[in-house]
C-alpha atoms as a PDB file:
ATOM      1  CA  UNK A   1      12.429 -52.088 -38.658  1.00  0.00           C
ATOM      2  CA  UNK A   2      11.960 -51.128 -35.157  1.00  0.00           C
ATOM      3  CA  UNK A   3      14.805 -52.832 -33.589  1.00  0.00           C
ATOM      4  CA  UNK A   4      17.078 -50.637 -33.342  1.00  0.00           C
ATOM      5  CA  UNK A   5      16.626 -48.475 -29.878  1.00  0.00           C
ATOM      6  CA  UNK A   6      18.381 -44.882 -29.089  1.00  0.00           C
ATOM      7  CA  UNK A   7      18.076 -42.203 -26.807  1.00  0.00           C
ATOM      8  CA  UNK A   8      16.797 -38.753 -27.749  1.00  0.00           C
ATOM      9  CA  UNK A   9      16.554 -34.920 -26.129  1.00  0.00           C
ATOM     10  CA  UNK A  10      13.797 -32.697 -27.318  1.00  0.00           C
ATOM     11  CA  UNK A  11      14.855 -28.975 -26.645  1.00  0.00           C
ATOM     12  CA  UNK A  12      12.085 -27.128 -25.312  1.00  0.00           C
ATOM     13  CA  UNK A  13      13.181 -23.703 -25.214  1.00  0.00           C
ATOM     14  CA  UNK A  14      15.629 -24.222 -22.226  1.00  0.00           C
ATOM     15  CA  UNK A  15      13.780 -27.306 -20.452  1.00  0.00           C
ATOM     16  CA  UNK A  16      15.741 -30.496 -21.643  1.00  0.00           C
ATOM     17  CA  UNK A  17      13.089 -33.522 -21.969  1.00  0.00           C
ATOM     18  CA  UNK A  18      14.481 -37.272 -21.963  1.00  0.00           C
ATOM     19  CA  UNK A  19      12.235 -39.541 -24.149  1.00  0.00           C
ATOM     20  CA  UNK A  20      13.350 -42.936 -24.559  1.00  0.00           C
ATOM     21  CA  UNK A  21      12.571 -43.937 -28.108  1.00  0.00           C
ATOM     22  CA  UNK A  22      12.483 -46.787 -30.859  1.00  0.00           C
ATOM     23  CA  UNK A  23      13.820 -45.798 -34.198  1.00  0.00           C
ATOM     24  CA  UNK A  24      14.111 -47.631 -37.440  1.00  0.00           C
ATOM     25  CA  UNK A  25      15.689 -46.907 -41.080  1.00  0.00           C
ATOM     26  CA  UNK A  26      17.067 -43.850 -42.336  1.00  0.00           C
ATOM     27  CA  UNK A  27      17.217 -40.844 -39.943  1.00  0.00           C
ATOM     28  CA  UNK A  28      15.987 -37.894 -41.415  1.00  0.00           C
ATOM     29  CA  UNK A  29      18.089 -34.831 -40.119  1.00  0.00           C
ATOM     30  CA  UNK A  30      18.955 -31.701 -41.026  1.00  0.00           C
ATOM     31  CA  UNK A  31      21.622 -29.120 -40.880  1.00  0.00           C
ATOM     32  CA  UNK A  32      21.891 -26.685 -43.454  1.00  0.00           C
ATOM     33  CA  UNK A  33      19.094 -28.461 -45.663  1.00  0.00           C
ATOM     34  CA  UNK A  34      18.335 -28.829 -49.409  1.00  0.00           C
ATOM     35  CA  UNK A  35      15.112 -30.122 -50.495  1.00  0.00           C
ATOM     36  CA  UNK A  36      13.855 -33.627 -51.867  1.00  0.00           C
ATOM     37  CA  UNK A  37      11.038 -35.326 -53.221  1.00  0.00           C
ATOM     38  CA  UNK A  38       8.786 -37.647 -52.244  1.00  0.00           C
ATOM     39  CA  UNK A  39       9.344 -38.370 -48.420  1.00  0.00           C
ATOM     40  CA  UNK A  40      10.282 -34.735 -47.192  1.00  0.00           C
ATOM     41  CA  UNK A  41      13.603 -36.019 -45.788  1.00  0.00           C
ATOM     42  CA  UNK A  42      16.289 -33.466 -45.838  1.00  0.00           C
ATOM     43  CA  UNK A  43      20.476 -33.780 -46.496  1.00  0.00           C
ATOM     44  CA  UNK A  44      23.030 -32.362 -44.031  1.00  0.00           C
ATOM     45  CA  UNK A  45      25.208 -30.024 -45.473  1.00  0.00           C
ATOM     46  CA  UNK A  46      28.287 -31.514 -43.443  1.00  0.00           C
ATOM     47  CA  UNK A  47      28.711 -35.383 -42.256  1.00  0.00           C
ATOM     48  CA  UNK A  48      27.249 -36.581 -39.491  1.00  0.00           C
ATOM     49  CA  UNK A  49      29.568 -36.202 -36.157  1.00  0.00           C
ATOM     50  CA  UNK A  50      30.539 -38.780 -34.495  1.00  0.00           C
ATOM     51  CA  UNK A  51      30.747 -37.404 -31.197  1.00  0.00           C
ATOM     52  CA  UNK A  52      28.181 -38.691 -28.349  1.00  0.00           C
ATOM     53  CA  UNK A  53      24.794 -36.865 -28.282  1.00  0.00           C
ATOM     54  CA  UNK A  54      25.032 -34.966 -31.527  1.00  0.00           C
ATOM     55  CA  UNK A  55      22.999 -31.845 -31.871  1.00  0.00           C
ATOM     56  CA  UNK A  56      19.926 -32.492 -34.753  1.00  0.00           C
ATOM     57  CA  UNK A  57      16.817 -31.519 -36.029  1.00  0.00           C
ATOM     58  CA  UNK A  58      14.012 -33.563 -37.635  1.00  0.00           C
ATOM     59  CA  UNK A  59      11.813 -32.457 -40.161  1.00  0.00           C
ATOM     60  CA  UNK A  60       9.224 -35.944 -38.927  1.00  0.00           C
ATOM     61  CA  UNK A  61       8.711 -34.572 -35.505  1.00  0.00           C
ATOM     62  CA  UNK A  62       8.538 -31.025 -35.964  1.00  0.00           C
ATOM     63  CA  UNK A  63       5.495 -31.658 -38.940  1.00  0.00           C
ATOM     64  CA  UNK A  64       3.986 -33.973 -36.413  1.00  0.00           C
ATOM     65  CA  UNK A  65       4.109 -31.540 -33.302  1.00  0.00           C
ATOM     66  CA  UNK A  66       3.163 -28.456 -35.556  1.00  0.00           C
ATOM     67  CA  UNK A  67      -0.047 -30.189 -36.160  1.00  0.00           C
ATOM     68  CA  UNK A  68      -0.892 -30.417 -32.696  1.00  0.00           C
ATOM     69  CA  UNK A  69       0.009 -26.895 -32.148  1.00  0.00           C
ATOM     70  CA  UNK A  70      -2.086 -25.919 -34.833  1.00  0.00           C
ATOM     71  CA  UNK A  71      -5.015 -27.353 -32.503  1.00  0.00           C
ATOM     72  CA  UNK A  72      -4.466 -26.387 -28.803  1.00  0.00           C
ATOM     73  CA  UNK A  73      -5.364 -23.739 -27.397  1.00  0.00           C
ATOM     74  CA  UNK A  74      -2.242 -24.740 -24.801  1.00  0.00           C
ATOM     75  CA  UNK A  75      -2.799 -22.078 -22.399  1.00  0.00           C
ATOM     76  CA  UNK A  76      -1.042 -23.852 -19.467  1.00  0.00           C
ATOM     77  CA  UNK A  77       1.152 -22.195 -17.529  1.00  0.00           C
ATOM     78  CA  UNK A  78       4.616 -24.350 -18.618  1.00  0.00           C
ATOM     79  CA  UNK A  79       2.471 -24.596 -22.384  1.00  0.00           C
ATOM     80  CA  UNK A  80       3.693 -27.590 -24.723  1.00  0.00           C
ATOM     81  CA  UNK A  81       4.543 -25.204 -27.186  1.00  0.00           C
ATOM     82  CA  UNK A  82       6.321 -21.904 -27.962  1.00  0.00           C
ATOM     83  CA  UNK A  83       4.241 -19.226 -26.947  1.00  0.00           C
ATOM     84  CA  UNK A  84       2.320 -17.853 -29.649  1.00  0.00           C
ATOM     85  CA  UNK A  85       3.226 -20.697 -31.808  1.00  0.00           C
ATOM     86  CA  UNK A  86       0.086 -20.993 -33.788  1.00  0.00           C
ATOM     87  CA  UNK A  87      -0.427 -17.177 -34.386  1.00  0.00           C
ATOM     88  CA  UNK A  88       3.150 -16.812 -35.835  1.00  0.00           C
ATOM     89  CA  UNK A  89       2.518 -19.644 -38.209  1.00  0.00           C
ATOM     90  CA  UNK A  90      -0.655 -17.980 -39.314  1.00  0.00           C
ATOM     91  CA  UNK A  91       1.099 -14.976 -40.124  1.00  0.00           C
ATOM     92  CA  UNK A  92       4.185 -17.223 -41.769  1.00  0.00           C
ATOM     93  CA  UNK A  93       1.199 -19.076 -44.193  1.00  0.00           C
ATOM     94  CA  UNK A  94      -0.272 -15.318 -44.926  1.00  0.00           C
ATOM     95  CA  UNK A  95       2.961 -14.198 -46.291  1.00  0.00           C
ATOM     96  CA  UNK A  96       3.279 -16.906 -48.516  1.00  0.00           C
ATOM     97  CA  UNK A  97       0.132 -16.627 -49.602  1.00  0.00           C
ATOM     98  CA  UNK A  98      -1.075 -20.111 -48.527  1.00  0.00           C
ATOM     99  CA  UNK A  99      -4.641 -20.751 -48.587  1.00  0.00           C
ATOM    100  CA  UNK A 100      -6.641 -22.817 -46.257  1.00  0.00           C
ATOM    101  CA  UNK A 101      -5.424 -26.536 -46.261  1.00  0.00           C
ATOM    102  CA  UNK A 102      -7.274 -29.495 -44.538  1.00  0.00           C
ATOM    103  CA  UNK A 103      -5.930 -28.865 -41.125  1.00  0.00           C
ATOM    104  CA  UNK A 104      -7.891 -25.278 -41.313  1.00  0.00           C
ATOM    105  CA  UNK A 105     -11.024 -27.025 -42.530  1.00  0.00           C
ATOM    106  CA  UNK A 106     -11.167 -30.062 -39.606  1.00  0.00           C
ATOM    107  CA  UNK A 107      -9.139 -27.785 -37.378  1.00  0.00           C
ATOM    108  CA  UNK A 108     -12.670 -27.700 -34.850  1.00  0.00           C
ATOM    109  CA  UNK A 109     -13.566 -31.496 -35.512  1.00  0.00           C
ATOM    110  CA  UNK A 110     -10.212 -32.447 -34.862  1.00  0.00           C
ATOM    111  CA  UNK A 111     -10.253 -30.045 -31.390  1.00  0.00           C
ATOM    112  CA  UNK A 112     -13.143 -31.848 -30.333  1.00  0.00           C
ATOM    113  CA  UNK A 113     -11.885 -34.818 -30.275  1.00  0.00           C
ATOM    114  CA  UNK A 114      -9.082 -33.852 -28.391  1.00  0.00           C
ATOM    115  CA  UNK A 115     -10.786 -32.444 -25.964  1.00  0.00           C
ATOM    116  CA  UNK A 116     -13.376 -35.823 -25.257  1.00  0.00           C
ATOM    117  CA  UNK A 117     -10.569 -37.775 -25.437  1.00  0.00           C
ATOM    118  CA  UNK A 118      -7.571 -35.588 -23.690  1.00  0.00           C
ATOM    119  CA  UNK A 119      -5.664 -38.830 -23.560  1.00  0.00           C
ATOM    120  CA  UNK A 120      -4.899 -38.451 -27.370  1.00  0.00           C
ATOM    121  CA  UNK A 121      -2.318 -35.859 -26.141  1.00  0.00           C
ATOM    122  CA  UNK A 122       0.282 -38.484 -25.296  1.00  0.00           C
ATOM    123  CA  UNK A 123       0.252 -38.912 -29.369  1.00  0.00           C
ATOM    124  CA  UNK A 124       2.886 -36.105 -29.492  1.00  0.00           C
ATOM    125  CA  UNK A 125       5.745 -38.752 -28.603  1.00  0.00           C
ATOM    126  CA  UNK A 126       4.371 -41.172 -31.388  1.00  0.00           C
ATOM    127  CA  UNK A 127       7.265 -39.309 -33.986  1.00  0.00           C
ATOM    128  CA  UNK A 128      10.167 -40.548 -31.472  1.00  0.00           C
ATOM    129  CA  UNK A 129       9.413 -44.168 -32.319  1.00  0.00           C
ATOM    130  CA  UNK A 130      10.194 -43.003 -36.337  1.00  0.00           C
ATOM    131  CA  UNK A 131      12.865 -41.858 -38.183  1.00  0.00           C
ATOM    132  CA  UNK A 132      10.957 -40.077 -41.492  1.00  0.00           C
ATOM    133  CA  UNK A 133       8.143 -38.421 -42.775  1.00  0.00           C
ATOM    134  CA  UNK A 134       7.964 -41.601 -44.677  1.00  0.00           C
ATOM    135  CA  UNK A 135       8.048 -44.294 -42.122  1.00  0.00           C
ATOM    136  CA  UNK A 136       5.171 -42.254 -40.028  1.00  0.00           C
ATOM    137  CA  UNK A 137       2.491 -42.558 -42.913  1.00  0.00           C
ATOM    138  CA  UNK A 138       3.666 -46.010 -43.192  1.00  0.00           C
ATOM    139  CA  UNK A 139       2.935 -47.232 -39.911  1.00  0.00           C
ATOM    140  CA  UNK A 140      -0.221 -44.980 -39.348  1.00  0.00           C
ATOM    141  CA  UNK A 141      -1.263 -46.759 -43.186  1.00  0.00           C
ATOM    142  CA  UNK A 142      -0.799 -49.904 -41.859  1.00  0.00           C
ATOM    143  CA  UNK A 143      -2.399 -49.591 -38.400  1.00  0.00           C
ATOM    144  CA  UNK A 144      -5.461 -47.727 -40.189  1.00  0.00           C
ATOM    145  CA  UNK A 145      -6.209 -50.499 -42.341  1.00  0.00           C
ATOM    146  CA  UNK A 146      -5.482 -53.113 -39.631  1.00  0.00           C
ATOM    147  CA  UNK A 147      -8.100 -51.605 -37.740  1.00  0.00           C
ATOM    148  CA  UNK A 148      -5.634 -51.544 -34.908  1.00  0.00           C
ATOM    149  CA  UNK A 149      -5.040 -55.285 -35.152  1.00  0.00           C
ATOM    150  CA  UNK A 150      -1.048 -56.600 -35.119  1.00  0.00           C
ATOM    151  CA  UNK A 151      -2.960 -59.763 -35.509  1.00  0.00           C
ATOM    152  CA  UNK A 152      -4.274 -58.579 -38.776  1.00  0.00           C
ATOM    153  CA  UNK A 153      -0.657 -58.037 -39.914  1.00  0.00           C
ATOM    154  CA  UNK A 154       1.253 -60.010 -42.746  1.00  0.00           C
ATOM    155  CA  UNK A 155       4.216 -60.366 -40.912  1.00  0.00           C
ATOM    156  CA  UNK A 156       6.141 -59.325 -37.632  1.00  0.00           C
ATOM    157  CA  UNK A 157       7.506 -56.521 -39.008  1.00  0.00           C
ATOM    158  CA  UNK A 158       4.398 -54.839 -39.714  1.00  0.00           C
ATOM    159  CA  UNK A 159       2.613 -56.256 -36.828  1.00  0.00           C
ATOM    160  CA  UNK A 160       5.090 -54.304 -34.343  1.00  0.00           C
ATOM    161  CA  UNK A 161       4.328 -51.210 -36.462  1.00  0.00           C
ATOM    162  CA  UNK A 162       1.121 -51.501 -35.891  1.00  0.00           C
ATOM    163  CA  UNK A 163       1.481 -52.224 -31.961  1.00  0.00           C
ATOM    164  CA  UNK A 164       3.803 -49.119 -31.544  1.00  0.00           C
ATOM    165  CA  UNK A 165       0.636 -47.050 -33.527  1.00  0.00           C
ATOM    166  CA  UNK A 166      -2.027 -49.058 -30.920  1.00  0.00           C
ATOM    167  CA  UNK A 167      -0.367 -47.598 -27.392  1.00  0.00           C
ATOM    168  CA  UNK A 168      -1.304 -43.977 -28.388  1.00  0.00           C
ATOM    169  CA  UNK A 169      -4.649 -44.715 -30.734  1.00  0.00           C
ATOM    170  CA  UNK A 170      -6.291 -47.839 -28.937  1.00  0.00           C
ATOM    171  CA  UNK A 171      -9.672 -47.678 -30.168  1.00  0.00           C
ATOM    172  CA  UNK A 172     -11.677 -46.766 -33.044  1.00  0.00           C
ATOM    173  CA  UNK A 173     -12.695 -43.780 -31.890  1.00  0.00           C
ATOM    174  CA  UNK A 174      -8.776 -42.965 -31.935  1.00  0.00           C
ATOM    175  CA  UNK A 175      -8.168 -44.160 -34.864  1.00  0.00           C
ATOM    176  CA  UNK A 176     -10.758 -42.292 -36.671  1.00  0.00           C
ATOM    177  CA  UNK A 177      -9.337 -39.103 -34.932  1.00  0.00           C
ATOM    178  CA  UNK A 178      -5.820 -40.397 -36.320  1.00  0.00           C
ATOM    179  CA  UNK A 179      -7.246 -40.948 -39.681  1.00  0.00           C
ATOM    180  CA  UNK A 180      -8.319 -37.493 -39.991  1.00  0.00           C
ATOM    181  CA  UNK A 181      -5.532 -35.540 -38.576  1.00  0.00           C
ATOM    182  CA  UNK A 182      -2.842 -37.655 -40.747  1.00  0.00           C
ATOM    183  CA  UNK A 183      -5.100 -36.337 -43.535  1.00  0.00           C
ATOM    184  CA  UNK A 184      -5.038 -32.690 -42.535  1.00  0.00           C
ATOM    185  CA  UNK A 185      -1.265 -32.935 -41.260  1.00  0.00           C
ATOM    186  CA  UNK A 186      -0.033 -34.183 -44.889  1.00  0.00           C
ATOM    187  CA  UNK A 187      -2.404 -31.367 -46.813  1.00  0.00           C
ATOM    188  CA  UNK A 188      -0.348 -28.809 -44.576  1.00  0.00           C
ATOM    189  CA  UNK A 189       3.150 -30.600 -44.944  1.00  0.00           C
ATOM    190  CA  UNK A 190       2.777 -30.199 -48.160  1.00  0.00           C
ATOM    191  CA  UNK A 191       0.820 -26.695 -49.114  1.00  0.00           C
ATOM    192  CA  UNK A 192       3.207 -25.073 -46.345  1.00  0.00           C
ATOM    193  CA  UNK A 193       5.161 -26.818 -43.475  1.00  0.00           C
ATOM    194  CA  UNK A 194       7.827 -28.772 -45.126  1.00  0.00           C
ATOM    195  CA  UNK A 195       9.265 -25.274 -47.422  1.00  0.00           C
ATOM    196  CA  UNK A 196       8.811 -23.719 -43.977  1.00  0.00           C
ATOM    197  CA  UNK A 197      10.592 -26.348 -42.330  1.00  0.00           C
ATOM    198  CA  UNK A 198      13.655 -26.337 -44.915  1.00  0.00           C
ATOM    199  CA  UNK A 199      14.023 -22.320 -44.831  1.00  0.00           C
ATOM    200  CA  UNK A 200      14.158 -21.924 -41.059  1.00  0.00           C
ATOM    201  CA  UNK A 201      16.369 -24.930 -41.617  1.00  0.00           C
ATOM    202  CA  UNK A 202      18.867 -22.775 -43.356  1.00  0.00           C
ATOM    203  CA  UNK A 203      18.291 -19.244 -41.717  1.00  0.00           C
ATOM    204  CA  UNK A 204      19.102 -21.287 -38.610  1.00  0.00           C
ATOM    205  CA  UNK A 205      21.873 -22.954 -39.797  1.00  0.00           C
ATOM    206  CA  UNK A 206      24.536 -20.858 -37.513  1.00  0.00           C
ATOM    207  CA  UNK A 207      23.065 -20.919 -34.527  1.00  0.00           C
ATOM    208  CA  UNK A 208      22.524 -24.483 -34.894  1.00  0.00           C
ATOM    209  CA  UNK A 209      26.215 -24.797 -35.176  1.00  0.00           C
ATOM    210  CA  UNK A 210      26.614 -22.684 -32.288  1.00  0.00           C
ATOM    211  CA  UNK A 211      24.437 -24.744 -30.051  1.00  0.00           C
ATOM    212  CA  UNK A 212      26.590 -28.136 -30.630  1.00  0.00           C
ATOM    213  CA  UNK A 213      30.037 -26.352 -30.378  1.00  0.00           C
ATOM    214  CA  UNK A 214      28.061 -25.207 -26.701  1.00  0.00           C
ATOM    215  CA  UNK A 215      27.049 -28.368 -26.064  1.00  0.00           C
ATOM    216  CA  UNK A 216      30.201 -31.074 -27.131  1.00  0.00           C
ATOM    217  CA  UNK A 217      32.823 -28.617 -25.502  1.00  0.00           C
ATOM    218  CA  UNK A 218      30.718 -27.206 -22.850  1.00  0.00           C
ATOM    219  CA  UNK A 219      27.736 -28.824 -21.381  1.00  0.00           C
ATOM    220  CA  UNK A 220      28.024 -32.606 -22.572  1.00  0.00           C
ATOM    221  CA  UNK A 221      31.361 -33.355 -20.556  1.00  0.00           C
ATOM    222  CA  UNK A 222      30.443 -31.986 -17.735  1.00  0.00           C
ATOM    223  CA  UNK A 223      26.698 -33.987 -17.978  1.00  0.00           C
ATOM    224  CA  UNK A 224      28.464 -37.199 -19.665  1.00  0.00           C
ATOM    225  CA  UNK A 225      29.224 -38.991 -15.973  1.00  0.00           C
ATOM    226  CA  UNK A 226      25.554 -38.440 -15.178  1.00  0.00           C
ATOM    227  CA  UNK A 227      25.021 -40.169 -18.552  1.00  0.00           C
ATOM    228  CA  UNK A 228      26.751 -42.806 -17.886  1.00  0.00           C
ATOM    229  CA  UNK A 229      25.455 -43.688 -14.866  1.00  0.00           C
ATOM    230  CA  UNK A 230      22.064 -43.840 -16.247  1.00  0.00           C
ATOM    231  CA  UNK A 231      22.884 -45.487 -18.950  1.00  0.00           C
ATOM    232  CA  UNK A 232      22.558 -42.698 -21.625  1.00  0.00           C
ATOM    233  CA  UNK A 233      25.991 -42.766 -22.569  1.00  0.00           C
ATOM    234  CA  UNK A 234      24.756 -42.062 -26.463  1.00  0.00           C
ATOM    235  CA  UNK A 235      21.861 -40.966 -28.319  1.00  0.00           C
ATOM    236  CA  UNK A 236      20.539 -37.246 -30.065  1.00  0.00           C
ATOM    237  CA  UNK A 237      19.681 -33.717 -29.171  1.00  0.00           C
ATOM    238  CA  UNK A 238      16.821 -32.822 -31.085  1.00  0.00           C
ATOM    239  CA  UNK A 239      16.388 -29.067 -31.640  1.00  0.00           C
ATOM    240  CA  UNK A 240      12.524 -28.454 -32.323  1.00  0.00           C
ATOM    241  CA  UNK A 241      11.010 -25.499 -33.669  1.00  0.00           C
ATOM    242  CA  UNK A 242       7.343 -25.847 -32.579  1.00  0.00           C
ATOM    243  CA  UNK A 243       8.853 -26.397 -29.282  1.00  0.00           C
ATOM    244  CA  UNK A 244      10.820 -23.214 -28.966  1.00  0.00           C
ATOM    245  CA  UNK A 245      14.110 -24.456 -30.831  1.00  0.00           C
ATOM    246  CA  UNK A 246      17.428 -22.455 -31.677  1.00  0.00           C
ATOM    247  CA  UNK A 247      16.368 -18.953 -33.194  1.00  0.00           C
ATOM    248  CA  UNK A 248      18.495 -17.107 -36.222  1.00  0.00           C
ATOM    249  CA  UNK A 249      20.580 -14.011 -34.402  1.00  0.00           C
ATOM    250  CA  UNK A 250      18.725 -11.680 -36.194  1.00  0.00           C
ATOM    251  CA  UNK A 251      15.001 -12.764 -34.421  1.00  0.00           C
ATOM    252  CA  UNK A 252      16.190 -12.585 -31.042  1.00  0.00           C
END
């Protein structure tokens, strides 16, 4: 599975952020997107461009990084996160009448641990190195009940799952950590994030459109020699919403 290497931009309200990634499978992307079962993966409303750098969204890393949003206080002074992230989602869950889901209830447990190990932060680039919703409880599944181990794997395959799982979670302190917030991350994917996800998915739609007409005729040609000379000649831009990602007209 995780052969296949690309390149990938996180937008960050206007901060640009390389992140070299591995990615395997099925992408999971979104334009204008419907819902599915099982996995959470969305389908474009239009094909996939082929032009260089194409301008997407994925719902994988935006549950991932909403979770850890959901837990820091992230009071820095360039913060990880839109400001005022986790208070607007609060509000967002109120409306729709969502109750409290797992990631409320270990919400201080889960804080802790962040805080006595602070080197758990470097988990939020874990979702670069998959492509779904699907694959990321897959590998975390399999590192879990390898205790961490490739050598405990069945085959290669799973043993460099588990290895790419390892660099972020290395002990079992970590993993317990992991453990839990997978647990409280899915109860809040699925109570609230992912219908949230695939409505500002939609209500964004436009100005997603607008931001890769910007970007293919504007920016990327006049960025694609500097590409090219560092050998990024191809890859995504990935528009994030925890991050700060392309608002609706209407919300500016």
């Amino acid at each position: 599975m995780p052969a296949r290497h690309l390149r990938s931009f996180a937008l960050a309200a206007s901060l640009l952020v390389l992140a070299a990634c591995g990615s395997s499978g099925q992408q999971e992307a979104a334009a204008t997107p419907t819902p599915s079962t099982g996995s959470g993966a969305t389908t474009p409303a239009t094909p996939a461009r082929n032009n260089p750098w194409p301008v997407k969204t994925r719902q994988h890393l935006d549950t991932w990084l909403h979770g850890f949003a959901m837990l820091q206080d992230d009071t820095a002074k360039v913060p990880f996160f839109r400001r005022g992230y986790r208070e607007e989602m609060i509000v967002a869950r109120n409306r729709q009448n969502v109750g409290v889901t797992a990631l409320d209830a270990n919400r201080e447990k889960l804080r802790a641990g962040l805080a006595t190990r602070p080197q758990l932060i470097n988990a939020q680039f874990f979702p670069f190195q998959v492509s779904s919703w699907e694959e990321t409880r897959q590998f975390v599944d399999f590192f879990i009940r390898a205790e961490g181990d490739p050598r405990r794997a069945g085959n290669q395959e799973v043993a460099q799952m588990i290895a790419i799982v390892a660099q972020y979670f290395p002990n079992k302190a970590d993993r317990d950590w992991l453990q839990l917030f997978m647990t409280s991350i899915e109860d809040e994917r699925t109570k609230f994030y992912q219908t949230y996800w695939i409505n500002e998915q939609r209500a964004r739609a436009s100005a997603l459109a607008a931001t890769d007409s910007v970007w293919q005729n504007v920016l990327r040609p006049k960025m694609q020699g500097f590409l090219n000379n560092n050998q990024l000649a191809n890859g995504e831009l990935l528009l994030s919403l925890p991050l700060g990602g392309v608002r609706p007209a209407s919300r500016r």
